[in-house]
C-alpha atoms as a PDB file:
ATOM      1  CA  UNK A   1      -3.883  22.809   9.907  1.00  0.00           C
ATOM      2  CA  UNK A   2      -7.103  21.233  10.635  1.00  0.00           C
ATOM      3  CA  UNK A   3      -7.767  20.294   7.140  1.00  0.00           C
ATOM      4  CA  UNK A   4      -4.103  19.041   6.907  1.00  0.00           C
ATOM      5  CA  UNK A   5      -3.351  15.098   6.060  1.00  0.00           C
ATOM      6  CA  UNK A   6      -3.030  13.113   8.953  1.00  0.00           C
ATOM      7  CA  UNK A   7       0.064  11.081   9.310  1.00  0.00           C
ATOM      8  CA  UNK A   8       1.063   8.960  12.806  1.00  0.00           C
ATOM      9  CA  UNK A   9       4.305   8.100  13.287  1.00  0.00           C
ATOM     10  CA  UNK A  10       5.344   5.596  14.887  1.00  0.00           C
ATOM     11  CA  UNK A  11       9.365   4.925  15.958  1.00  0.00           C
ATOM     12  CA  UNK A  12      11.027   3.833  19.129  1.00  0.00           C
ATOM     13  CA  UNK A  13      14.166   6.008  18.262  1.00  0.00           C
ATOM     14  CA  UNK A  14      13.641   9.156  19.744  1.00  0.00           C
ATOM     15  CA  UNK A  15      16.016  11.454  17.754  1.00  0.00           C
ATOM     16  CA  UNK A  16      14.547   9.857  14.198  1.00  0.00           C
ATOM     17  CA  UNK A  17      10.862   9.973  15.538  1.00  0.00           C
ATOM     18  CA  UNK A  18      11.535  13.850  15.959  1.00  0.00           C
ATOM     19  CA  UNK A  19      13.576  14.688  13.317  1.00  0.00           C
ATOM     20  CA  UNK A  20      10.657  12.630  10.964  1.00  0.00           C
ATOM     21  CA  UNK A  21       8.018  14.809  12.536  1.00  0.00           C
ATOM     22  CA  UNK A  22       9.787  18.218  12.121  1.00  0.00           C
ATOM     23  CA  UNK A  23      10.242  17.194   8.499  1.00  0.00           C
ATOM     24  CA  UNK A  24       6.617  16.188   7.960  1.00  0.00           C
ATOM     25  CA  UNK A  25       5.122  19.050   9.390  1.00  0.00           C
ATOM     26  CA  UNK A  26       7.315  21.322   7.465  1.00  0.00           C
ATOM     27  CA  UNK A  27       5.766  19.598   4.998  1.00  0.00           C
ATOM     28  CA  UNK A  28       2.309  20.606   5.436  1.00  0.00           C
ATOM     29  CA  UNK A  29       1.538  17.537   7.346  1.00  0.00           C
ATOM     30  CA  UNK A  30      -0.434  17.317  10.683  1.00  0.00           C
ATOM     31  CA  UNK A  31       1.933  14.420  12.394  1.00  0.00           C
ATOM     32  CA  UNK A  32       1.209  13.062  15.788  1.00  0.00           C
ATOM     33  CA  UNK A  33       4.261  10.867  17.172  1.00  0.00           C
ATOM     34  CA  UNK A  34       4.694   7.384  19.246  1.00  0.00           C
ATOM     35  CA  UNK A  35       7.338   5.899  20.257  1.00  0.00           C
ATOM     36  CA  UNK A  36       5.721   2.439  21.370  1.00  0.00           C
ATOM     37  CA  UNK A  37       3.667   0.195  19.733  1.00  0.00           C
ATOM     38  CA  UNK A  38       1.108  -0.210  22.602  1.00  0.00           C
ATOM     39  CA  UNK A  39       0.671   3.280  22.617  1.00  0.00           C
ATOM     40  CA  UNK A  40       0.147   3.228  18.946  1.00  0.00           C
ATOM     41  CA  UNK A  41      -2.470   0.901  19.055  1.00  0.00           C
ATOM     42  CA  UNK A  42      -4.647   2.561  21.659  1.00  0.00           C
ATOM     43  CA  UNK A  43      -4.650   5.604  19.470  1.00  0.00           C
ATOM     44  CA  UNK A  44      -5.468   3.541  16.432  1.00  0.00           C
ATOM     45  CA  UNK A  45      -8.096   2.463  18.578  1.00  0.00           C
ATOM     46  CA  UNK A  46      -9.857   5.685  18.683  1.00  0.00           C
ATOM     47  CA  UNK A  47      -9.225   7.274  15.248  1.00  0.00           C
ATOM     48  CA  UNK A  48      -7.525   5.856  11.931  1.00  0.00           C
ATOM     49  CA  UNK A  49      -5.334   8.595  10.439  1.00  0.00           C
ATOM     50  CA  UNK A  50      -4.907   9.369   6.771  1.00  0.00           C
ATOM     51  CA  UNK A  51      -1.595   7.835   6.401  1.00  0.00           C
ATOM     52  CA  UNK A  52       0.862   5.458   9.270  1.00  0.00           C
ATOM     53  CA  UNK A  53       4.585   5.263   9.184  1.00  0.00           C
ATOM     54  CA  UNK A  54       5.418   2.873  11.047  1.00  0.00           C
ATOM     55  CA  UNK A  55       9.164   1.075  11.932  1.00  0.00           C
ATOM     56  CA  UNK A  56       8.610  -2.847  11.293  1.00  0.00           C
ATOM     57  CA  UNK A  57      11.219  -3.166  14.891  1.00  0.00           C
ATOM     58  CA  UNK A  58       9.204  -1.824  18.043  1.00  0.00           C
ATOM     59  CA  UNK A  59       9.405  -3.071  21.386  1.00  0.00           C
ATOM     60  CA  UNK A  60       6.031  -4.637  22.731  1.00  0.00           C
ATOM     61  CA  UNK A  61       3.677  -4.398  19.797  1.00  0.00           C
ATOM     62  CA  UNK A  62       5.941  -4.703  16.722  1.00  0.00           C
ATOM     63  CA  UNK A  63       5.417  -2.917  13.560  1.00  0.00           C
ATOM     64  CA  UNK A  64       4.019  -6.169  12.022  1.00  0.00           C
ATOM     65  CA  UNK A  65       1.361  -5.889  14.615  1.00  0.00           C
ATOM     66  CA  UNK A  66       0.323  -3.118  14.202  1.00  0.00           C
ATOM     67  CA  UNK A  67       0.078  -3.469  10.243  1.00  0.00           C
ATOM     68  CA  UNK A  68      -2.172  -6.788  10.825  1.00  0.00           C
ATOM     69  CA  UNK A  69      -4.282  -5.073  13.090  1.00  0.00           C
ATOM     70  CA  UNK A  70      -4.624  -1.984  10.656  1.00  0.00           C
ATOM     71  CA  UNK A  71      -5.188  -3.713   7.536  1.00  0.00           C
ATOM     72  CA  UNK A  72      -8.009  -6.235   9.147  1.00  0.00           C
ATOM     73  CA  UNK A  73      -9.874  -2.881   9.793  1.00  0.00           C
ATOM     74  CA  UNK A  74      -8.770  -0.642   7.441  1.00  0.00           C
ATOM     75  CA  UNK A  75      -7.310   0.234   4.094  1.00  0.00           C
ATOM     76  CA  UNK A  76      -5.405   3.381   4.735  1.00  0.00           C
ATOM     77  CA  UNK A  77      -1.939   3.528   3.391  1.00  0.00           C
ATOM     78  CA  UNK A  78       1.143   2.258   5.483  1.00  0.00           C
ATOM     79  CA  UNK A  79       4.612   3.269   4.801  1.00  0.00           C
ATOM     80  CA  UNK A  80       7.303   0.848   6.239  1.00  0.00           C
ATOM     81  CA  UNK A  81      10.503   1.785   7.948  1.00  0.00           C
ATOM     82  CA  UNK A  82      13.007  -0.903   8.677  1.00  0.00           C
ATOM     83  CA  UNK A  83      16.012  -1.541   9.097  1.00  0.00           C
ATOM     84  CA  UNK A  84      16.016  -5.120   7.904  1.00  0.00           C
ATOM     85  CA  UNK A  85      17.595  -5.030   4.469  1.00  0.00           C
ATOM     86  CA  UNK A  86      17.598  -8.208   2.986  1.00  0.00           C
ATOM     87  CA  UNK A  87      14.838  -8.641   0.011  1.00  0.00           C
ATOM     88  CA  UNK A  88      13.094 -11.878   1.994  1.00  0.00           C
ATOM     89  CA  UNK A  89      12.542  -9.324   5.034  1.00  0.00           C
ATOM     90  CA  UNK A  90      11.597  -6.317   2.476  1.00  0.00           C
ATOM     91  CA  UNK A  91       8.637  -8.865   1.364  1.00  0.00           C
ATOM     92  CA  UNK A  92       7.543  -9.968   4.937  1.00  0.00           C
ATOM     93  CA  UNK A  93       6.420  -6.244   5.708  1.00  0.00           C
ATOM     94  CA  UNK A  94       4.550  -6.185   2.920  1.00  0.00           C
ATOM     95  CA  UNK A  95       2.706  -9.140   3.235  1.00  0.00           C
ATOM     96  CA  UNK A  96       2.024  -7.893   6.515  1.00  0.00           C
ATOM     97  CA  UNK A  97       0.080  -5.465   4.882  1.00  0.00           C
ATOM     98  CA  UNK A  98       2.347  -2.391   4.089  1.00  0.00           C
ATOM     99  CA  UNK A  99       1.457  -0.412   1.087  1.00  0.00           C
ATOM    100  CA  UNK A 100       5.169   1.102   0.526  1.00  0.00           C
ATOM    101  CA  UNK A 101       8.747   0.657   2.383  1.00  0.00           C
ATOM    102  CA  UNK A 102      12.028   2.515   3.508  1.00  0.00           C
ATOM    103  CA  UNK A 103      14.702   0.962   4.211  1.00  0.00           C
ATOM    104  CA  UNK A 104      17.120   2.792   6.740  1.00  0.00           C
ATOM    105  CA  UNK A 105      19.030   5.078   6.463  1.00  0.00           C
ATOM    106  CA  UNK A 106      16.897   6.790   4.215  1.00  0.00           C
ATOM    107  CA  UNK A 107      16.784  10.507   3.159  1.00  0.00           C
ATOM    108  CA  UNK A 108      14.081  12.333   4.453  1.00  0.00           C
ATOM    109  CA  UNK A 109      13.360  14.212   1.400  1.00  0.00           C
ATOM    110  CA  UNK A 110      12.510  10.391  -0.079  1.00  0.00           C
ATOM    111  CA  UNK A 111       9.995   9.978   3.049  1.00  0.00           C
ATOM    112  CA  UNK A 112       8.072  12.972   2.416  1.00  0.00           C
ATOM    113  CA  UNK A 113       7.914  12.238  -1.395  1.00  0.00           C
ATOM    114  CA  UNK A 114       6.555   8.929  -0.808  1.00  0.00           C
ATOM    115  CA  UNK A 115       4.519   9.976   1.887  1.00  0.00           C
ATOM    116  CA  UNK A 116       2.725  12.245   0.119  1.00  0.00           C
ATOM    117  CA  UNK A 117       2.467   9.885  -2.964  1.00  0.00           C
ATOM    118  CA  UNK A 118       0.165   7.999  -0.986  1.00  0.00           C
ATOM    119  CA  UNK A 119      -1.587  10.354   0.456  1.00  0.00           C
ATOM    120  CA  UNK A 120      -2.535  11.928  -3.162  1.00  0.00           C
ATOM    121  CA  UNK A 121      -3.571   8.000  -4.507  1.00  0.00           C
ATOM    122  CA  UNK A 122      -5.505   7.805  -1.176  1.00  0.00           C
ATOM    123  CA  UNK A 123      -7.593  11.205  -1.606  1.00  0.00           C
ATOM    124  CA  UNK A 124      -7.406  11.734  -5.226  1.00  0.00           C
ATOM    125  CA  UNK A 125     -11.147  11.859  -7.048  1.00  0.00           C
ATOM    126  CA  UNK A 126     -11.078   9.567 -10.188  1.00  0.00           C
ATOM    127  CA  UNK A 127     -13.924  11.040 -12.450  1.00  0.00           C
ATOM    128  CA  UNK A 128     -14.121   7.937 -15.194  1.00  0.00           C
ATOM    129  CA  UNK A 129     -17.968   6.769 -14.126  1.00  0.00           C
ATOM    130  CA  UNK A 130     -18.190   3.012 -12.891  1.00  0.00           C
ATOM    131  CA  UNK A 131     -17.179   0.929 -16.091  1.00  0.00           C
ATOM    132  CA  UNK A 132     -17.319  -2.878 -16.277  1.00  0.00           C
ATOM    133  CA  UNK A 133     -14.132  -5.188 -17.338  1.00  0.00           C
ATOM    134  CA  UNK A 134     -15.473  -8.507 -17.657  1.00  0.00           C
ATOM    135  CA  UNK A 135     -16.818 -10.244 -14.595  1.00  0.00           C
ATOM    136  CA  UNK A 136     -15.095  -7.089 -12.538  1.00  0.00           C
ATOM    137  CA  UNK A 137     -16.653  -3.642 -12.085  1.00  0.00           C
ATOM    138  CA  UNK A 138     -14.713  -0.767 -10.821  1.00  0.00           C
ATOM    139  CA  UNK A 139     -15.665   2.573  -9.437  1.00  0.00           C
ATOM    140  CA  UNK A 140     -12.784   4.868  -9.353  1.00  0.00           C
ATOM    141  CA  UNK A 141     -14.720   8.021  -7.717  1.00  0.00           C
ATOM    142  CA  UNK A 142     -15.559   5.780  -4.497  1.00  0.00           C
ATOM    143  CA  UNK A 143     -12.538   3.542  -4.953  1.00  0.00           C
ATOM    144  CA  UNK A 144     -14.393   0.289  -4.935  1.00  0.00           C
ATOM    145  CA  UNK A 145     -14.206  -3.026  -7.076  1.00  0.00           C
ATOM    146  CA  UNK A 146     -16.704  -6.105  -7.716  1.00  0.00           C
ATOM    147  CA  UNK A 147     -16.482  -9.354  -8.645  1.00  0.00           C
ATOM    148  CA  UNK A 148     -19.079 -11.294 -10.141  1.00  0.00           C
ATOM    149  CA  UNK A 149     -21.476  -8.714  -7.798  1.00  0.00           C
ATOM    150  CA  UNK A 150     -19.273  -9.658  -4.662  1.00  0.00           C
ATOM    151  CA  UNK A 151     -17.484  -6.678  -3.292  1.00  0.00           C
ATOM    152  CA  UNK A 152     -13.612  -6.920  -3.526  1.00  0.00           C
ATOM    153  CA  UNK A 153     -12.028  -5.560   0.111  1.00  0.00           C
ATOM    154  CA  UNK A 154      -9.016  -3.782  -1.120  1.00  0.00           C
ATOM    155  CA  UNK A 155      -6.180  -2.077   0.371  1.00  0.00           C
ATOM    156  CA  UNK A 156      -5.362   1.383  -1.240  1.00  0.00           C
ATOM    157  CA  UNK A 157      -2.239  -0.449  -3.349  1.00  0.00           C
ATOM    158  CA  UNK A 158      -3.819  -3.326  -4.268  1.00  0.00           C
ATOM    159  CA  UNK A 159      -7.240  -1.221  -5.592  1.00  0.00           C
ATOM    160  CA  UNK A 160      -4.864   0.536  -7.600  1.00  0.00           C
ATOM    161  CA  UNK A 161      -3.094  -2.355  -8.996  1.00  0.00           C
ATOM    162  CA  UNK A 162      -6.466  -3.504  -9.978  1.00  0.00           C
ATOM    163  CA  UNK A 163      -7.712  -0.336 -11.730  1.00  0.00           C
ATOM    164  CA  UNK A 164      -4.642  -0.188 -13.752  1.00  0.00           C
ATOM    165  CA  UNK A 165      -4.866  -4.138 -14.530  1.00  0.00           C
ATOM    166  CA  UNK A 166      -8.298  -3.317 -15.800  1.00  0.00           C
ATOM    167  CA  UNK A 167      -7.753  -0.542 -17.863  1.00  0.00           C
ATOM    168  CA  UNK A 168      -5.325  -2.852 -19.541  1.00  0.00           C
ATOM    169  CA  UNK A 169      -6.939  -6.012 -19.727  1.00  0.00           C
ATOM    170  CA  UNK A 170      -5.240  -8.535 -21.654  1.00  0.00           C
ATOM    171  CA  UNK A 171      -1.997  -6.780 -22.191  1.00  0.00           C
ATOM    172  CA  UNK A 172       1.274  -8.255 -21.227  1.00  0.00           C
ATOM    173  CA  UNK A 173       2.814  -5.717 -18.313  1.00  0.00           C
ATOM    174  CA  UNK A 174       6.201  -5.688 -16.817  1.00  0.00           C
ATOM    175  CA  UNK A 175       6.798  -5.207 -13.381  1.00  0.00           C
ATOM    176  CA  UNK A 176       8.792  -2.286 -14.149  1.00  0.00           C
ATOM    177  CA  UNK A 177       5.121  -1.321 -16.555  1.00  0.00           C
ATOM    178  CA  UNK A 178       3.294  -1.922 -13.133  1.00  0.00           C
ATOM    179  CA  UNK A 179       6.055   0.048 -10.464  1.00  0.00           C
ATOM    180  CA  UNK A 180       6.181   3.437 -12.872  1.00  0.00           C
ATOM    181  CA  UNK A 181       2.186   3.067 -13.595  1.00  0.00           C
ATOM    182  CA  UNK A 182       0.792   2.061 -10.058  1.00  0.00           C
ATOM    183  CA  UNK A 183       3.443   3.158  -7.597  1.00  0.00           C
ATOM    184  CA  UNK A 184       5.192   6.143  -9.770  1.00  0.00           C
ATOM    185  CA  UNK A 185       8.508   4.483  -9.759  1.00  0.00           C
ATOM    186  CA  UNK A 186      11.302   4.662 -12.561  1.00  0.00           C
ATOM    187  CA  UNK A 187      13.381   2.291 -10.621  1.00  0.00           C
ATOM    188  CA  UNK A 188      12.506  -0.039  -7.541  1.00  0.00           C
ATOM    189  CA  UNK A 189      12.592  -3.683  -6.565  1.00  0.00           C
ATOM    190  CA  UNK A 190      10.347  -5.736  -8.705  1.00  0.00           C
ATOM    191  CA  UNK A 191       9.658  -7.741  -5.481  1.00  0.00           C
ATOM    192  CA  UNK A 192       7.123  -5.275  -4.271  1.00  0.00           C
ATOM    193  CA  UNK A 193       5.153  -6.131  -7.489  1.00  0.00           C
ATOM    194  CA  UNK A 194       5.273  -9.690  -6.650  1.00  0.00           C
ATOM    195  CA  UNK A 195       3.523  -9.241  -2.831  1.00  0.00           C
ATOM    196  CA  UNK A 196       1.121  -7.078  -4.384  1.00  0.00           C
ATOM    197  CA  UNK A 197      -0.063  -9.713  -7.010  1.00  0.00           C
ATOM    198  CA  UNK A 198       0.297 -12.071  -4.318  1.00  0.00           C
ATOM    199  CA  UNK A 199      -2.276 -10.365  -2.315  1.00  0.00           C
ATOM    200  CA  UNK A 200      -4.644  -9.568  -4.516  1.00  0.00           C
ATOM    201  CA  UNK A 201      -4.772 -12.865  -6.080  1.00  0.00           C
ATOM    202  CA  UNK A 202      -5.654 -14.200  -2.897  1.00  0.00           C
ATOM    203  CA  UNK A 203      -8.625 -11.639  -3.162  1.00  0.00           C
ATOM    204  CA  UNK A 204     -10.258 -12.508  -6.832  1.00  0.00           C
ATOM    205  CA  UNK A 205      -8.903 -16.008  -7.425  1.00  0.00           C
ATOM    206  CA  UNK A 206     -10.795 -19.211  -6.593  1.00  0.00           C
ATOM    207  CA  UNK A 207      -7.890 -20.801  -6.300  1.00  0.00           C
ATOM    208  CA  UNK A 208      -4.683 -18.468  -6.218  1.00  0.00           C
ATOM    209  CA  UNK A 209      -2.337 -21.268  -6.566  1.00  0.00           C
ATOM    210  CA  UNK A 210      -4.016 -21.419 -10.270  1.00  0.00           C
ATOM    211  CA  UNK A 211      -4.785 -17.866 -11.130  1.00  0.00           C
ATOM    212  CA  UNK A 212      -7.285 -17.685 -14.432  1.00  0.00           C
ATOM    213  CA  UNK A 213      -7.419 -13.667 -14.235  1.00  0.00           C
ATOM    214  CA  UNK A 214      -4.316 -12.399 -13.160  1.00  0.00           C
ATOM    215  CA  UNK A 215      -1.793 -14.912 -15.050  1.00  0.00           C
ATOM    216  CA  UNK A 216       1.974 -14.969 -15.002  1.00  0.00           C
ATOM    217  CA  UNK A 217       3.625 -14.521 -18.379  1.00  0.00           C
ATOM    218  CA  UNK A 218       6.979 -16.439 -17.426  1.00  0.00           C
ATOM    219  CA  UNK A 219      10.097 -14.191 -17.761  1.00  0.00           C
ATOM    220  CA  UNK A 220       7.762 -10.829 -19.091  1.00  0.00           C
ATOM    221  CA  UNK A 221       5.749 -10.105 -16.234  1.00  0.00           C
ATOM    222  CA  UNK A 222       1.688 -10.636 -15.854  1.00  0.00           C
ATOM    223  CA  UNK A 223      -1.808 -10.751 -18.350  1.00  0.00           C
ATOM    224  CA  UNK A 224      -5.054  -9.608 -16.586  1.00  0.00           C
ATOM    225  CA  UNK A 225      -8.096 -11.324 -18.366  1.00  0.00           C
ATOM    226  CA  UNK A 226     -11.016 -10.363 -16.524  1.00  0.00           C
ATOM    227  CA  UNK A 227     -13.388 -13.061 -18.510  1.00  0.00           C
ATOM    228  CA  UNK A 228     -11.248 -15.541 -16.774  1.00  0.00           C
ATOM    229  CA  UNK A 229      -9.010 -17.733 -18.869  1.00  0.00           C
END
């Protein structure tokens, strides 16, 4: 179990936080459990784990919180719960810095399937060598991205976004393209796609208000042209 994926949990409802736990552990899945955010945070504190599912309503530190804090130090995957289910509140959580969401009630078959998609994009070994796509260089064995020689500080989605924009550079992709290709979904709310571009525009872009590499294609979806256009 040592060698197992580490996954905290974090949920203020007792009977889901258990219920979650027994089903990721069945899993394979070394789970520890909180049912605060301040407790949460202490232990993030001390040791990042490989993957945190966290529930965007907590009492003291909220979910939000805790995603800030996370993604300012780290860029391990974080699965969203929540209860909130309008699209506007879907997006907040991810600009937050969420990787993936759940909206409640959700089945936990679904949370262990997308738990463990992350997990495999976070510790999967890429072995296509460093290769260069205009002024951006990639490495997908160490998971790390340049621009113009400046490293790019990525979270786990958005490095993946990026990979896949540069192995297609200067073709026209869908957001439906971009959820089956970068987050393995045949159907899901095109919305995630949209934070996700947000976020890393405001990562290579000298201006993201004007993008010149990652460019909307009105109506279609998006054109990466990593010369800059």
């Amino acid at each position: 179990m040592d060698s197992a994926p580490r996954v905290m949990v974090v949920e203020d409802d007792a009977t889901v936080r258990t219920v979650v736990g027994d089903y990721l552990r069945a899993a394979g899945l070394a789970v520890s459990l909180y049912g605060d955010g301040l407790a949460a945070q202490k232990a993030l504190d001390e040791a990042f784990p490989d993957l945190l599912v966290v529930d965007r309503m907590l009492p003291g530190v909220s979910g939000d919180d805790l995603c800030r804090a996370v993604r300012a130090a780290s860029d391990i995957p974080i699965l969203m719960l929540t209860a909130l289910g309008s699209v506007e509140q879907r997006i907040e959580g991810l600009e937050h810095g969420a990787d993936d969401y759940l909206p409640k009630p959700f089945a936990m078959r679904e949370l262990q399937l997308r738990a463990q998609a992350l997990l495999r994009r976070r510790q999967a070994a890429d072995p296509v060598a460093v290769f260069q796509a205009g002024r951006f260089r990639v490495d997908p064995a160490h998971r790390r991205a340049w621009i113009e020689g400046r490293e790019i500080a990525l979270t786990t989605r958005e490095y993946e976004l990026l990979l896949h924009l540069a192995r297609h550079p200067d073709e026209e992709l869908t957001r439906d393209d971009l959820l089956r290709a970068v987050w393995g979904w045949d159907v899901g709310d095109g919305s995630t796609v949209t934070v996700h571009v947000r976020r890393l525009r405001e990562k290579i872009e000298p201006d993201p208000r004007f993008p010149i590499y990652l460019r909307t294609e009105w109506g279609r979806g998006y054109r990466f042209t990593p010369e800059g256009s």
